[in-house]
N, C-alpha and C. Protein backbone atom coordinates (compact mmCIF):
# COMPACT_ATOMS: atom_id res chain seq x y z
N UNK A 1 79.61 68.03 28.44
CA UNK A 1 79.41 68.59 29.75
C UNK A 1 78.09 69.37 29.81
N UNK A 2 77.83 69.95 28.57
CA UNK A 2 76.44 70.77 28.50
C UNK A 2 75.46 70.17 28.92
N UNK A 3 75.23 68.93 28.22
CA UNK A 3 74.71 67.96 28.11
C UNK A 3 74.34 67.63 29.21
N UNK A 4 75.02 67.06 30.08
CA UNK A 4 75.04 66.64 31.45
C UNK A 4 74.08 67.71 32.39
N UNK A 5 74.92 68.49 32.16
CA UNK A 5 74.24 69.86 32.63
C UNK A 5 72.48 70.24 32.78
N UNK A 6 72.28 69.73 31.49
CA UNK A 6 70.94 70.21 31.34
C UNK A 6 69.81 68.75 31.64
N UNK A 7 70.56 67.67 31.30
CA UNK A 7 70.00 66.60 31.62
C UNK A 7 69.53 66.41 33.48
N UNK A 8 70.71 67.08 34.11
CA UNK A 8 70.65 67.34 35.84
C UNK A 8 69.73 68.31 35.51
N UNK A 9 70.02 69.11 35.45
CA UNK A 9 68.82 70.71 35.57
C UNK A 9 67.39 69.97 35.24
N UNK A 10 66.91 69.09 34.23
CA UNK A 10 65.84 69.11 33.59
C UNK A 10 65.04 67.66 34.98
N UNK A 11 65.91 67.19 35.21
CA UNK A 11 65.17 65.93 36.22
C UNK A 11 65.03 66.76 37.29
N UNK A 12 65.93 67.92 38.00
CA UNK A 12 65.67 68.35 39.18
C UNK A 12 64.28 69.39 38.73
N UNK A 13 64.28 69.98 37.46
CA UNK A 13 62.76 70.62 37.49
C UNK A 13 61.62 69.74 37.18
N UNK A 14 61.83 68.40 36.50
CA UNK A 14 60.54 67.22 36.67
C UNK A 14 60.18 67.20 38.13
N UNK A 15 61.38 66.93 38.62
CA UNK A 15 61.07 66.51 40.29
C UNK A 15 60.11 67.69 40.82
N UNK A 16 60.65 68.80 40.66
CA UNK A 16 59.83 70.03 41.78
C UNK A 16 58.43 70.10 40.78
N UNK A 17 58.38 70.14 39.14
CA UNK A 17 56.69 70.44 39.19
C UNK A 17 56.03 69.48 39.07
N UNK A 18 56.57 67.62 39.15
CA UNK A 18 55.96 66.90 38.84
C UNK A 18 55.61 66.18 40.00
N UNK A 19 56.32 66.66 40.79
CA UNK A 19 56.19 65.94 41.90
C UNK A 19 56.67 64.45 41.63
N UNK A 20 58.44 64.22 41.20
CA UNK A 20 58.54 62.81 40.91
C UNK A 20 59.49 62.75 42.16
N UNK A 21 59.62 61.21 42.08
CA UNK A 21 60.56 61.05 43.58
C UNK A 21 61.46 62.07 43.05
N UNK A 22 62.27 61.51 43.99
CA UNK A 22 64.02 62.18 43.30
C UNK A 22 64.99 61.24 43.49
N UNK A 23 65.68 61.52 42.28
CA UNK A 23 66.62 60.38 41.67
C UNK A 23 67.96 61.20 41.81
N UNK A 24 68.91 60.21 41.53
CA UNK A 24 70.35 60.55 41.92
C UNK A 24 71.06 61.49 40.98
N UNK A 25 70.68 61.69 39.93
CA UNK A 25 71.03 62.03 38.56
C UNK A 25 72.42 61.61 38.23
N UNK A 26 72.50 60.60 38.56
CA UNK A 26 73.90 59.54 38.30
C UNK A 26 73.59 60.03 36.39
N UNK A 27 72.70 59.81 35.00
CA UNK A 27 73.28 59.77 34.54
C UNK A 27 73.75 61.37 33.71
N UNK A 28 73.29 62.46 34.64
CA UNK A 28 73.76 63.85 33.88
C UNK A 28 75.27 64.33 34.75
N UNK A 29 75.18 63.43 36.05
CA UNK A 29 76.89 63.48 36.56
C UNK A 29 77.60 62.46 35.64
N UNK A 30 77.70 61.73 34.78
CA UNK A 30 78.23 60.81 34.04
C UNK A 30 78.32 61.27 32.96
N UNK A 31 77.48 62.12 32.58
CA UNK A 31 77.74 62.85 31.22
C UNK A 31 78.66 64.07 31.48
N UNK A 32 78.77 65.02 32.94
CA UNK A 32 79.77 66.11 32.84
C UNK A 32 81.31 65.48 33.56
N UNK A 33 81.06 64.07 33.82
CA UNK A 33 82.31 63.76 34.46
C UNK A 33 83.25 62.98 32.60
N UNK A 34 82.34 62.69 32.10
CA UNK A 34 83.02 61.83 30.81
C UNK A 34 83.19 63.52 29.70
N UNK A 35 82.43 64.36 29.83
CA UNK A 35 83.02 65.92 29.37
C UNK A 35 84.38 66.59 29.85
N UNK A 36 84.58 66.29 30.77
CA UNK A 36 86.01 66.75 31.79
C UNK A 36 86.57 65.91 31.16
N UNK A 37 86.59 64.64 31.51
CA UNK A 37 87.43 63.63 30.91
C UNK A 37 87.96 63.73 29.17
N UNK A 38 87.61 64.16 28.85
CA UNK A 38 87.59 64.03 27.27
C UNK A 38 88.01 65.73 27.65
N UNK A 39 88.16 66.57 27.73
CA UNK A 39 88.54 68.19 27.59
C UNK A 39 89.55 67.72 28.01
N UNK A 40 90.26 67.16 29.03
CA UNK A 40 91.24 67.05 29.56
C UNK A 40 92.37 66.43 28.95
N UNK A 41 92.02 64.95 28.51
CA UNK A 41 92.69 64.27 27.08
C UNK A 41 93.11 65.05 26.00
N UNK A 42 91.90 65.56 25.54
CA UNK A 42 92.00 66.67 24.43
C UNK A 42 93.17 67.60 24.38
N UNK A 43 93.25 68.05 25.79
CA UNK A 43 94.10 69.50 26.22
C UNK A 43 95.87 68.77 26.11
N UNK A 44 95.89 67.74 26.76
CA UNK A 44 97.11 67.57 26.64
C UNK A 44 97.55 66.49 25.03
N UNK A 45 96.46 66.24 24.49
CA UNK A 45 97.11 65.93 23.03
C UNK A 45 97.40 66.96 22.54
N UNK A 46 96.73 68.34 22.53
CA UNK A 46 96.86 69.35 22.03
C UNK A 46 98.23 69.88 22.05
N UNK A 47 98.75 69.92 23.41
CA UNK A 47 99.92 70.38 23.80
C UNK A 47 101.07 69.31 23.66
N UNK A 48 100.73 68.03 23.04
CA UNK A 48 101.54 67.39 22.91
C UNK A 48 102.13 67.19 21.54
N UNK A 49 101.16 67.63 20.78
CA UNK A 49 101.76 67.41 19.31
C UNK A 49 102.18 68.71 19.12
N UNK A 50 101.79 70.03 19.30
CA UNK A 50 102.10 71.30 19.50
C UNK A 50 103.50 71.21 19.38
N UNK A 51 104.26 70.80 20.61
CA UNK A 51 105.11 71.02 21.06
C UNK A 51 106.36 69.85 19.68
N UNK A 52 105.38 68.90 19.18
CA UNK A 52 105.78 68.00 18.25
C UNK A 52 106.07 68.47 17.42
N UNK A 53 105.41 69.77 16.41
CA UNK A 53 105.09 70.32 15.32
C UNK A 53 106.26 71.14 15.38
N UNK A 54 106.92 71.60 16.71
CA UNK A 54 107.68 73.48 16.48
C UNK A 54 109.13 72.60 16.93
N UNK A 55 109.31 71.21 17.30
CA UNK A 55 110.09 70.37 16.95
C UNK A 55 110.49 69.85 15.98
N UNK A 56 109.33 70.32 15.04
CA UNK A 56 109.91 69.45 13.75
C UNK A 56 109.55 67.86 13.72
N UNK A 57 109.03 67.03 14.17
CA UNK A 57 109.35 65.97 14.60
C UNK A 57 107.50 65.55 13.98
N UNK A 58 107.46 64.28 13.55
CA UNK A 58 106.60 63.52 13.05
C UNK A 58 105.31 63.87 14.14
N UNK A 59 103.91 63.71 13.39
CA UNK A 59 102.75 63.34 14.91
C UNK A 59 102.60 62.05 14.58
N UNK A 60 102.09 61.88 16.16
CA UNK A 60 101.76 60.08 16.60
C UNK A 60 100.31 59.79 15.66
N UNK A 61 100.16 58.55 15.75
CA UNK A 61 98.51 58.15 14.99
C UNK A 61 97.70 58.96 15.88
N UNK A 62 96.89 59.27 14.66
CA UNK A 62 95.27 59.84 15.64
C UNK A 62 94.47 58.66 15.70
N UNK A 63 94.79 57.32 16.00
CA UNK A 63 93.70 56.45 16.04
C UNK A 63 92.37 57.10 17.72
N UNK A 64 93.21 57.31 18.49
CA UNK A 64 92.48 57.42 19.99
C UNK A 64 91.67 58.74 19.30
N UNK A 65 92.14 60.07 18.75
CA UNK A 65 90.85 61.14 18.74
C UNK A 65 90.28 60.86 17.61
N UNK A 66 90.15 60.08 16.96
CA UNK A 66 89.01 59.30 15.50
C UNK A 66 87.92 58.13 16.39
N UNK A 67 88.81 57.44 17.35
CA UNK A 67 87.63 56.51 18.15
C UNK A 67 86.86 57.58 19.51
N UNK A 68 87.31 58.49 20.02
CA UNK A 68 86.47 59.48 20.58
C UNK A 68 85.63 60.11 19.90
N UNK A 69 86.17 60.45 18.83
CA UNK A 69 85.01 61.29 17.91
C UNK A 69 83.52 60.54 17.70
N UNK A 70 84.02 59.26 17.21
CA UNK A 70 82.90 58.05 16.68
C UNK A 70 82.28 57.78 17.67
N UNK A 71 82.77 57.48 19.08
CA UNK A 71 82.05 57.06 19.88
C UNK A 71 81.32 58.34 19.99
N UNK A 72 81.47 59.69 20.30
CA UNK A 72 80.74 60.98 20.95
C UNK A 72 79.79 60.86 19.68
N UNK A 73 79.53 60.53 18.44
CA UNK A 73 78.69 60.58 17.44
C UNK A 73 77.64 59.75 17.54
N UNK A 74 78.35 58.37 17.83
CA UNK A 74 77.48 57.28 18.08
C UNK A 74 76.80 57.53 19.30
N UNK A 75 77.11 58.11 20.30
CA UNK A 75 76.09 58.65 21.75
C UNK A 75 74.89 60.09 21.13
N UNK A 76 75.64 60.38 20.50
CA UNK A 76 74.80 61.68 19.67
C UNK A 76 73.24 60.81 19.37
N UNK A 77 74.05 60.13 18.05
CA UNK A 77 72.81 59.64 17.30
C UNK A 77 71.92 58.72 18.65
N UNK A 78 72.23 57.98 19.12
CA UNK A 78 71.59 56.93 20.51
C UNK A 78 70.68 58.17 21.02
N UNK A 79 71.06 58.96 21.49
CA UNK A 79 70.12 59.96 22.17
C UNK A 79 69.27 60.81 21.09
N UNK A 80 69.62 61.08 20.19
CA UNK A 80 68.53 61.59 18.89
C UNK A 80 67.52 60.56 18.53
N UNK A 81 67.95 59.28 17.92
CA UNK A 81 66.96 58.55 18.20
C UNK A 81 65.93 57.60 19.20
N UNK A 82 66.83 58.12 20.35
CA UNK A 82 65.87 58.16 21.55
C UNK A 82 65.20 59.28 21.86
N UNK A 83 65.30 60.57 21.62
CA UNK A 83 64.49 61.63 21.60
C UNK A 83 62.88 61.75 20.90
N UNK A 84 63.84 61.01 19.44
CA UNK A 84 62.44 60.51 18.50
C UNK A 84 61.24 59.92 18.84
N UNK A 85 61.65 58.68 19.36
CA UNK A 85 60.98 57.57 20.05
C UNK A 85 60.17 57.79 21.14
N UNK A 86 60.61 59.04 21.72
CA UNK A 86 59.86 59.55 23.35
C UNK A 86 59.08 60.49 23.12
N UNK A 87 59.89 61.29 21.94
CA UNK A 87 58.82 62.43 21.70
C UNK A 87 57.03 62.80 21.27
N UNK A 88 56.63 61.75 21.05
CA UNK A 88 55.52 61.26 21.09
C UNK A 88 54.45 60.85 21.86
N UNK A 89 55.08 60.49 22.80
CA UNK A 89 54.36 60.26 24.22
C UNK A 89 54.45 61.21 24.77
């Protein structure tokens, strides 16, 4: 969501000192809408195994928060080494 955040903030200040058009910032709303999304998941696995644990009762596979993790890593690295690549110019 930070992310998103600052990615919107940083095109709306290109725009005012660069004088660039202005763009939709479709992708720093896509980055704080997929942050909600994922806090929200998060919140109720949380409360779901919670409630699993003081039951006594087995937890489900973590396959789904091991493929969130990987994917949020694999977007990590994509944008680090796109940082690399730009930073130069």
């Amino acid at each position: 969501m930070a992310f998103g955040f600052v990615v919107s903030k940083f095109d709306l200040f290109l725009q005012i000192t660069a004088h660039r058009p202005v763009q939709n910032g479709a992708l720093g709303l896509a980055l704080v809408a997929g942050g909600v999304i994922i806090m929200g998941l998060a919140t109720w696995q949380y409360h779901r195994n919670y409630y699993r644990i003081q039951r006594g009762e087995t937890l489900e596979d973590m396959k789904f928060s091991l493929l969130t993790g990987f994917i949020l890593v694999a977007i990590g690295i994509a944008v680090f080494v796109y940082l690399l690549g730009t930073s130069g110019s």
